[in-house]
N, C-alpha and C. Protein backbone atom coordinates (compact mmCIF):
# COMPACT_ATOMS: atom_id res chain seq x y z
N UNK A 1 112.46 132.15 95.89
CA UNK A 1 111.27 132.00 95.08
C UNK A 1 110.04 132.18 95.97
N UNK A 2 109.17 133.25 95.39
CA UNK A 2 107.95 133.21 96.26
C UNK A 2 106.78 132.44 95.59
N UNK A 3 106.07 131.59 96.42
CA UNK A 3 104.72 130.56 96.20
C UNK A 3 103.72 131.09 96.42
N UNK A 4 102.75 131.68 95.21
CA UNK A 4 101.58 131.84 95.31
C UNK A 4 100.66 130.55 96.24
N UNK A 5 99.54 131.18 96.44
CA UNK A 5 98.64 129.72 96.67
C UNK A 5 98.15 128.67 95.65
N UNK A 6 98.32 129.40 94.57
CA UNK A 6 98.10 128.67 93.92
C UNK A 6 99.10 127.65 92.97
N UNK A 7 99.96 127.79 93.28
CA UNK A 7 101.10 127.33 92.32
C UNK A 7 101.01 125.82 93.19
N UNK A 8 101.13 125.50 94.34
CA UNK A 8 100.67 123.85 94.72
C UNK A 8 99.34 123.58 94.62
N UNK A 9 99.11 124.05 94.14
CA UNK A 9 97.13 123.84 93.67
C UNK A 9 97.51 123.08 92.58
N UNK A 10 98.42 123.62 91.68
CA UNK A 10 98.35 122.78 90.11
C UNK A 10 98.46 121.36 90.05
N UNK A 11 99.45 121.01 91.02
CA UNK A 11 99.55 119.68 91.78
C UNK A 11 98.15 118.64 91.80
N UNK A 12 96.91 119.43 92.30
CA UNK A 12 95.63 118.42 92.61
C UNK A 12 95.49 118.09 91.10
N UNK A 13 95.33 118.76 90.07
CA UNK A 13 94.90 118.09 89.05
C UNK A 13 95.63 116.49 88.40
N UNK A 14 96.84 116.50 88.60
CA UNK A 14 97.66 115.56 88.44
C UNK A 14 97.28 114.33 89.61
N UNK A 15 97.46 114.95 90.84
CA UNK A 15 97.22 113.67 91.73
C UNK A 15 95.40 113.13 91.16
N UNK A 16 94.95 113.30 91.08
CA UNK A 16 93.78 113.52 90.72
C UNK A 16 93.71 112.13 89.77
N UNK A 17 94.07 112.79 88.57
CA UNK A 17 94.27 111.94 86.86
C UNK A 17 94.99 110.49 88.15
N UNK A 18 96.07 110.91 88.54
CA UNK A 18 96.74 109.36 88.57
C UNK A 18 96.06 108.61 89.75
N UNK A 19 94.92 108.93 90.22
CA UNK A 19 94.77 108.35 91.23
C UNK A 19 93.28 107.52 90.20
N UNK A 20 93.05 108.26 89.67
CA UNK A 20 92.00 107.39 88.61
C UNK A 20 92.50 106.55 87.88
N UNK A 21 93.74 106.75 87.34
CA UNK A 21 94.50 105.41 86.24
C UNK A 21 94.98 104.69 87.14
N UNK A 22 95.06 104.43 88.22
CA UNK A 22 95.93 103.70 89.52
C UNK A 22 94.79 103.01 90.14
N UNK A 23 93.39 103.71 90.23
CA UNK A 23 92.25 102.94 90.99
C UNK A 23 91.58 101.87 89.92
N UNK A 24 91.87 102.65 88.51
CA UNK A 24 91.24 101.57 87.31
C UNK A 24 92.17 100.20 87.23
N UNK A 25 93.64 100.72 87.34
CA UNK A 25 94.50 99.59 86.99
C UNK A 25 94.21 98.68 88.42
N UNK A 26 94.50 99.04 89.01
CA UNK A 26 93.85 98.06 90.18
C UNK A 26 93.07 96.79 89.94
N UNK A 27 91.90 97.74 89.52
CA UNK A 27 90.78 97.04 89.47
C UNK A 27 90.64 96.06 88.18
N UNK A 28 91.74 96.55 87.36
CA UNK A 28 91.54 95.63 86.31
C UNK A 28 92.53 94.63 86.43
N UNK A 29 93.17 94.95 87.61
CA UNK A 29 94.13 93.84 87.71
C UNK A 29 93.81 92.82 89.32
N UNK A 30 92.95 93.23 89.77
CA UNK A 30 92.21 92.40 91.10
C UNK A 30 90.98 91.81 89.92
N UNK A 31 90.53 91.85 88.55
CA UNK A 31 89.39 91.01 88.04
C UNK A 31 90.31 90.00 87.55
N UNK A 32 92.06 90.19 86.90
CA UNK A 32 93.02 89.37 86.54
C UNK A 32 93.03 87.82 87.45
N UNK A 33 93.41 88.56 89.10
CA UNK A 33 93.98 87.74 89.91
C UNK A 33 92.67 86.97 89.80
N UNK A 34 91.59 87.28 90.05
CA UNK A 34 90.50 86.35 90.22
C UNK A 34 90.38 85.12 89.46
N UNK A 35 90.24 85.78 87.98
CA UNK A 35 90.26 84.99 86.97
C UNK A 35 91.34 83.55 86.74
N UNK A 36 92.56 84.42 86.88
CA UNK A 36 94.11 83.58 87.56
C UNK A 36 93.74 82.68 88.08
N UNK A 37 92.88 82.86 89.47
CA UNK A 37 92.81 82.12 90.70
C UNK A 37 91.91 80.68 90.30
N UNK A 38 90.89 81.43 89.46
CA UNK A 38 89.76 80.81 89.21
C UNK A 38 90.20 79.42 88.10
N UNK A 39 91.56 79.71 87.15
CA UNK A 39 91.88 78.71 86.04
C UNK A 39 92.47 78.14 87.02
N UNK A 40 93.10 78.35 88.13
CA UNK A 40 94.69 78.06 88.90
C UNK A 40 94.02 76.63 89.53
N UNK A 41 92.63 77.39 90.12
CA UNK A 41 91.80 75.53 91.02
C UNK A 41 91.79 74.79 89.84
N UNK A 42 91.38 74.84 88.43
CA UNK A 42 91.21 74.10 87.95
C UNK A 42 91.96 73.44 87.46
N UNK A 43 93.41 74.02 86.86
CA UNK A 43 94.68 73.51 86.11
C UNK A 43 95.85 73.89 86.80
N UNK A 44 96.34 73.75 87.74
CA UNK A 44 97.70 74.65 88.24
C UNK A 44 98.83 74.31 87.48
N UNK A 45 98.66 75.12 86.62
CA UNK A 45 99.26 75.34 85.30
C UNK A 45 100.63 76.40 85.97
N UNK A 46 102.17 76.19 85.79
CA UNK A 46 103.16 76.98 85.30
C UNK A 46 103.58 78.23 85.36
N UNK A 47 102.38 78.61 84.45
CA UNK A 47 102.21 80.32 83.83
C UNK A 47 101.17 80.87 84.84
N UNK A 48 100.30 80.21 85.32
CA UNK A 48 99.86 80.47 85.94
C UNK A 48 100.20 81.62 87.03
N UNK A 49 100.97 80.29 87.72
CA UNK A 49 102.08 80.91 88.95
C UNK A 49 103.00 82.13 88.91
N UNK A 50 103.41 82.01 87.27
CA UNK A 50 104.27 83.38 86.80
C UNK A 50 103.54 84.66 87.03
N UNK A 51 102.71 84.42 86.23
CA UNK A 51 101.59 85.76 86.35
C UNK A 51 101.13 85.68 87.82
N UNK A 52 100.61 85.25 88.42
CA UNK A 52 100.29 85.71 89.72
C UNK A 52 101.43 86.25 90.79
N UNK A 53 102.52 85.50 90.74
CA UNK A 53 103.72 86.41 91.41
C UNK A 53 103.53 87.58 90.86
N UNK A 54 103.79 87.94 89.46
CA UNK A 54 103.94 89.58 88.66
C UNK A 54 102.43 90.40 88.75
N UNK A 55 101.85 89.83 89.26
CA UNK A 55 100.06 90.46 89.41
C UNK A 55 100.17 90.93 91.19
N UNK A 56 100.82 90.20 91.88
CA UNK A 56 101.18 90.46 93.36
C UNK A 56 102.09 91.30 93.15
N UNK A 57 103.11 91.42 92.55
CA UNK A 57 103.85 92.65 92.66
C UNK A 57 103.27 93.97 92.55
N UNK A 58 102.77 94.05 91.10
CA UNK A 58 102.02 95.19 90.21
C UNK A 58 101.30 95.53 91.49
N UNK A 59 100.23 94.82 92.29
CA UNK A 59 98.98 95.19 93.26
C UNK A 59 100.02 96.37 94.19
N UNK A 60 101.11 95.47 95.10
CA UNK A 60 101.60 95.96 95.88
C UNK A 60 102.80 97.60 95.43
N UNK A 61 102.67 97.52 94.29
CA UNK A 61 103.27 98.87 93.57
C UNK A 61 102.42 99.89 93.63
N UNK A 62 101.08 99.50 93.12
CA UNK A 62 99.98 100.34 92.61
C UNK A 62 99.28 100.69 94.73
N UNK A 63 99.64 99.94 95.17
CA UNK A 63 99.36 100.42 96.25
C UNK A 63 100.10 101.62 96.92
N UNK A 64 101.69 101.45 97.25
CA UNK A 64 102.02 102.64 97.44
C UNK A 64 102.37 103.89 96.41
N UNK A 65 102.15 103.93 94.66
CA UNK A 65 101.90 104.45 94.35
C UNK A 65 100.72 105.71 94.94
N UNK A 66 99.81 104.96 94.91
CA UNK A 66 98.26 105.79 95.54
C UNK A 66 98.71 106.27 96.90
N UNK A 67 99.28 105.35 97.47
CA UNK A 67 99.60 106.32 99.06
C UNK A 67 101.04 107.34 98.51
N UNK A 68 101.35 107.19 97.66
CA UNK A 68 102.82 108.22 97.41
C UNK A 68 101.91 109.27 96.84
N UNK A 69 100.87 109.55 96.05
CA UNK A 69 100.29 109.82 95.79
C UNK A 69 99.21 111.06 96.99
N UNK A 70 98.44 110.45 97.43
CA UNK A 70 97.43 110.75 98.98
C UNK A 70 98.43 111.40 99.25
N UNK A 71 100.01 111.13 100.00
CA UNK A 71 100.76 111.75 100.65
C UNK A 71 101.38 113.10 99.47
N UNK A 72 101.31 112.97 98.57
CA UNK A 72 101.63 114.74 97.48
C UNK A 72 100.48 115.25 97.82
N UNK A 73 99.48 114.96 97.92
CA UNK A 73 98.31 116.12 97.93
C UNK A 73 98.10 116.84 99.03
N UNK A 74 98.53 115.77 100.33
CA UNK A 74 98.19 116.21 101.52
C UNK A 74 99.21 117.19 102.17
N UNK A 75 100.50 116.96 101.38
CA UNK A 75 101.81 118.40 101.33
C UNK A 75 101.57 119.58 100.86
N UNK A 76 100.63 118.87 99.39
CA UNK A 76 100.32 120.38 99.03
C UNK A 76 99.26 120.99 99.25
N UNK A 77 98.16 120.19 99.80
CA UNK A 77 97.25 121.31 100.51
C UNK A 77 97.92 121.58 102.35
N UNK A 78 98.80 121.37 102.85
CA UNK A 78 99.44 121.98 104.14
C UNK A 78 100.25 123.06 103.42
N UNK A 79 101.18 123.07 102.19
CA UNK A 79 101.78 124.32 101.51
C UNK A 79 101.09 125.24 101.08
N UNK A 80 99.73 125.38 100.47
CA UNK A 80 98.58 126.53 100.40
C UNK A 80 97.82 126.87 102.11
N UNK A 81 98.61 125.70 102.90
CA UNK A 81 97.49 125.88 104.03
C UNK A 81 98.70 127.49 104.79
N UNK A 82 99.86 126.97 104.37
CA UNK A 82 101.06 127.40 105.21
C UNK A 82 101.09 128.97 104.34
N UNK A 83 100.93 129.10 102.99
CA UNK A 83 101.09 129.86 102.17
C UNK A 83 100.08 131.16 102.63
N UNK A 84 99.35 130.71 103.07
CA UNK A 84 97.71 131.46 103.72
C UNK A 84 98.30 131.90 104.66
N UNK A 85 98.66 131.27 105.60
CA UNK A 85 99.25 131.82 106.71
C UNK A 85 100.87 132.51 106.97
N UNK A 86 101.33 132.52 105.67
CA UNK A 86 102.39 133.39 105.23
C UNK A 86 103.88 133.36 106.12
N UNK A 87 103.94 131.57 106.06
CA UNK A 87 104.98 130.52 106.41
C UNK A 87 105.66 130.27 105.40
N UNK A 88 106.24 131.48 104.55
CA UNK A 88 106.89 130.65 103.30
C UNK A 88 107.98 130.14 103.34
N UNK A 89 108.91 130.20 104.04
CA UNK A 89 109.80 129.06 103.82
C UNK A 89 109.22 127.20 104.04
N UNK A 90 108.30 127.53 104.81
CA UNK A 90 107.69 126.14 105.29
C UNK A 90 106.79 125.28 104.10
N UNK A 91 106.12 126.27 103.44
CA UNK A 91 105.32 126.29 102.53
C UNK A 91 106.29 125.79 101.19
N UNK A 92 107.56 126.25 100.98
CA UNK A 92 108.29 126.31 100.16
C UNK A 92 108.56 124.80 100.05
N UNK A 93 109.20 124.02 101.28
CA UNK A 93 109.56 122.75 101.78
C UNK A 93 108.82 121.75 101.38
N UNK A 94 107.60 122.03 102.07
CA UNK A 94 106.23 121.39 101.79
C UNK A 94 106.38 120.93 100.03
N UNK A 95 105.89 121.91 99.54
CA UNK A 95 105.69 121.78 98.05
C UNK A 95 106.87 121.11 97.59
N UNK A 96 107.94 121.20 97.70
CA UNK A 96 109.28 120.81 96.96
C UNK A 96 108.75 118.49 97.66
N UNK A 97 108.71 119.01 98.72
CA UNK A 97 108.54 117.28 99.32
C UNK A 97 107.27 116.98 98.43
N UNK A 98 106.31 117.55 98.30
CA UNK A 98 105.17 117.26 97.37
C UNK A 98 105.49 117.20 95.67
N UNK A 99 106.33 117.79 95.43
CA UNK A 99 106.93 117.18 94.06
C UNK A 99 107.82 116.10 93.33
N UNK A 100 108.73 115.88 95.17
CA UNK A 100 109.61 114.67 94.74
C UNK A 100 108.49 113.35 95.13
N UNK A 101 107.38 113.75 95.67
CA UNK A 101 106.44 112.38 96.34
C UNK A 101 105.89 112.41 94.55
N UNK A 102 105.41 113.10 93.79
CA UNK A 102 104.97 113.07 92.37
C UNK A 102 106.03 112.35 91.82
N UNK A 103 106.98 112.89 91.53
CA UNK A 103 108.36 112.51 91.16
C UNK A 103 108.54 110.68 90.82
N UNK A 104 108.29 110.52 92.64
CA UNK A 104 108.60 108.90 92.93
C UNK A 104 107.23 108.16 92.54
N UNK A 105 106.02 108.76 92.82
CA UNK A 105 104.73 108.05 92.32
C UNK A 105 104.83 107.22 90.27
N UNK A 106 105.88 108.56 89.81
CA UNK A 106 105.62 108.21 88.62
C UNK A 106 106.98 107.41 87.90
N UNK A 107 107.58 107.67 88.77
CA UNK A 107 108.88 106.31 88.96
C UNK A 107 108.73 104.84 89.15
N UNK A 108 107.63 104.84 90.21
CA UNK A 108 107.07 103.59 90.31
C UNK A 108 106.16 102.60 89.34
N UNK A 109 105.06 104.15 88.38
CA UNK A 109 104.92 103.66 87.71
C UNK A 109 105.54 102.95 86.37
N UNK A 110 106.38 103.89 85.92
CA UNK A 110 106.92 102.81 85.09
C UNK A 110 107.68 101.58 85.34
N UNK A 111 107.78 101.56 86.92
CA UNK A 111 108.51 100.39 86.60
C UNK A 111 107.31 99.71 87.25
N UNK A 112 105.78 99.58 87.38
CA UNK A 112 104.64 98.75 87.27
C UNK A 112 104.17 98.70 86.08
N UNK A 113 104.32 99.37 84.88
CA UNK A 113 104.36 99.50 83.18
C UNK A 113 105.41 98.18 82.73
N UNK A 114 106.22 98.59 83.34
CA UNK A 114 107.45 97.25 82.57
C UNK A 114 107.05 95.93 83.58
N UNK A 115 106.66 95.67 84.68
CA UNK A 115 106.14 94.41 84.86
C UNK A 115 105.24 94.06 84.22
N UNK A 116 104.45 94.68 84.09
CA UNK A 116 103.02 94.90 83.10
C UNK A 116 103.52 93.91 81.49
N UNK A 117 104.46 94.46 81.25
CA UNK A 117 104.99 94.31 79.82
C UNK A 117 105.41 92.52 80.00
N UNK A 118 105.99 92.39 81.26
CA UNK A 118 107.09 90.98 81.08
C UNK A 118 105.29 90.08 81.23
N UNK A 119 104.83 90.26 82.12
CA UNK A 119 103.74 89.45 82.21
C UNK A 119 102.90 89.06 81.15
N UNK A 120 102.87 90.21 80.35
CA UNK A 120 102.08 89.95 79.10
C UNK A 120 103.25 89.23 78.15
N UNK A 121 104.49 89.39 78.20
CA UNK A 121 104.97 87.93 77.66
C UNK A 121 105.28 86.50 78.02
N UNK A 122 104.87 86.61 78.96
CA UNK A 122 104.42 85.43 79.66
C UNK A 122 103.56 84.64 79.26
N UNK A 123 102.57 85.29 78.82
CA UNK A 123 101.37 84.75 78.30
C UNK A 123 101.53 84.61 77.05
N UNK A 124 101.93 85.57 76.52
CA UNK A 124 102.20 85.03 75.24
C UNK A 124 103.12 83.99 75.07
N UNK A 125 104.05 83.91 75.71
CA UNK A 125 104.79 82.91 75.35
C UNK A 125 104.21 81.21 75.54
N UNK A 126 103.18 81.16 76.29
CA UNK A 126 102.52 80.54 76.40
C UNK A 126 101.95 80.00 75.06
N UNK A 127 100.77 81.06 74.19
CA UNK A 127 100.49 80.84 73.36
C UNK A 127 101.46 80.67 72.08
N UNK A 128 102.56 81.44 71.92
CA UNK A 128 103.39 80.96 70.91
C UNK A 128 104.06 79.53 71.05
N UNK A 129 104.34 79.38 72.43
CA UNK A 129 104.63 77.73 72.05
C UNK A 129 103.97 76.84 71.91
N UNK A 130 102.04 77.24 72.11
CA UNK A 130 101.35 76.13 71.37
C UNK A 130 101.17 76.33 69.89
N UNK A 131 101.53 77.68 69.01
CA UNK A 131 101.34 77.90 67.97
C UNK A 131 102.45 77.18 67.31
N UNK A 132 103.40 77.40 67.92
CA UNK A 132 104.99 76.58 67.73
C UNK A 132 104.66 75.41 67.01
N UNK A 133 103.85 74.71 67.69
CA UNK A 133 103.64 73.25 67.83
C UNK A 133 102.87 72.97 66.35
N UNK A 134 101.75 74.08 66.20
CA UNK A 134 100.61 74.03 65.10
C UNK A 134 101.62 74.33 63.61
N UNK A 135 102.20 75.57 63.79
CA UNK A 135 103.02 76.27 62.45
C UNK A 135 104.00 76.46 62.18
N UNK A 136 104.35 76.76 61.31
CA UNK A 136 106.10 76.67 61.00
C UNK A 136 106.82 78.00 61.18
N UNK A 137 107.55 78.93 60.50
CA UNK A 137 108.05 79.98 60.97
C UNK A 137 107.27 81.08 60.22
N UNK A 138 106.59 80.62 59.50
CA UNK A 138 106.26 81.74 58.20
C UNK A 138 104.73 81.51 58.56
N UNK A 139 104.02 81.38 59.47
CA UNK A 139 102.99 81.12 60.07
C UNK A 139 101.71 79.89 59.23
N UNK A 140 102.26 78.81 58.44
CA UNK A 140 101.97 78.34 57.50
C UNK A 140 102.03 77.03 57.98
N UNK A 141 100.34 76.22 58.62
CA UNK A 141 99.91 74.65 59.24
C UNK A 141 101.26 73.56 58.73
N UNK A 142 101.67 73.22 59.83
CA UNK A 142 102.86 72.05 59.48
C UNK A 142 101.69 70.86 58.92
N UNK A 143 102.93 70.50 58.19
CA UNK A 143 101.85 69.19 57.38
C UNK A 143 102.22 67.52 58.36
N UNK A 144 100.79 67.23 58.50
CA UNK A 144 101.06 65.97 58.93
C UNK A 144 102.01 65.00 58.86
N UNK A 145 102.77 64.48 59.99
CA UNK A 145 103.69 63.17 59.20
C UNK A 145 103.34 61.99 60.06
């Protein structure tokens, strides 16, 4: 198979997108921990603790995500670099390692999607067992006894 220069070019647009949904999730999940931190002095509450273990994970996912990430782009601009200089088997290598680094970036994410998921029942479960307490099954105020 011969590699234009541009065919690992298509690559930047992707690293690109995920490095923006990876820098947002971050960030919306370092305003989490804060917040966490911030109920945690006041009540060291349980759930608390749950979610912040699964908020330390997610961080440390979303971190080498972004470096699995940095490291696809930087293959595939050495495979257009190599492609220029008309190294194609090298170039060939390059790009293929720059697709399985995509590959694993988006492997990781879902499985920082499904922590994502347990944490948010965490919390909920939280709130359903104080609703527990308020309603019956059919979501209908238990009557005083």
């Amino acid at each position: 198979m011969e590699l234009t220069i541009s065919t690992p070019a298509i690559l930047f647009s992707t690293v690109s997108l995920m490095m923006i949904a990876f820098t947002n999730r971050y960030l919306a999940i370092a305003s989490l921990i804060r917040e966490l931190h911030e109920k945690f002095q006041k009540d060291a509450h349980e759930n608390y603790v749950a979610q912040i273990k699964q908020l330390h994970r997610r961080v440390y996912i979303i971190r080498n995500i972004q470096f699995i990430i940095v490291s696809s782009l930087l293959l595939s601009a050495i495979s257009m670099l190599s492609i220029y200089l008309q190294y194609q088997p090298f170039a060939q290598g390059l790009f293929f390692a720059a697709l399985l680094l995509q590959i694993l970036a988006l492997a990781l994410s879902i499985w920082e999607i499904s922590i994502s998921i347990r944490a948010l029942k965490i919390e909920l479960s939280d709130m359903e067992e104080q609703l527990g307490k308020r309603f019956d099954l059919f979501g209908r105020p238990k009557e005083e006894q």
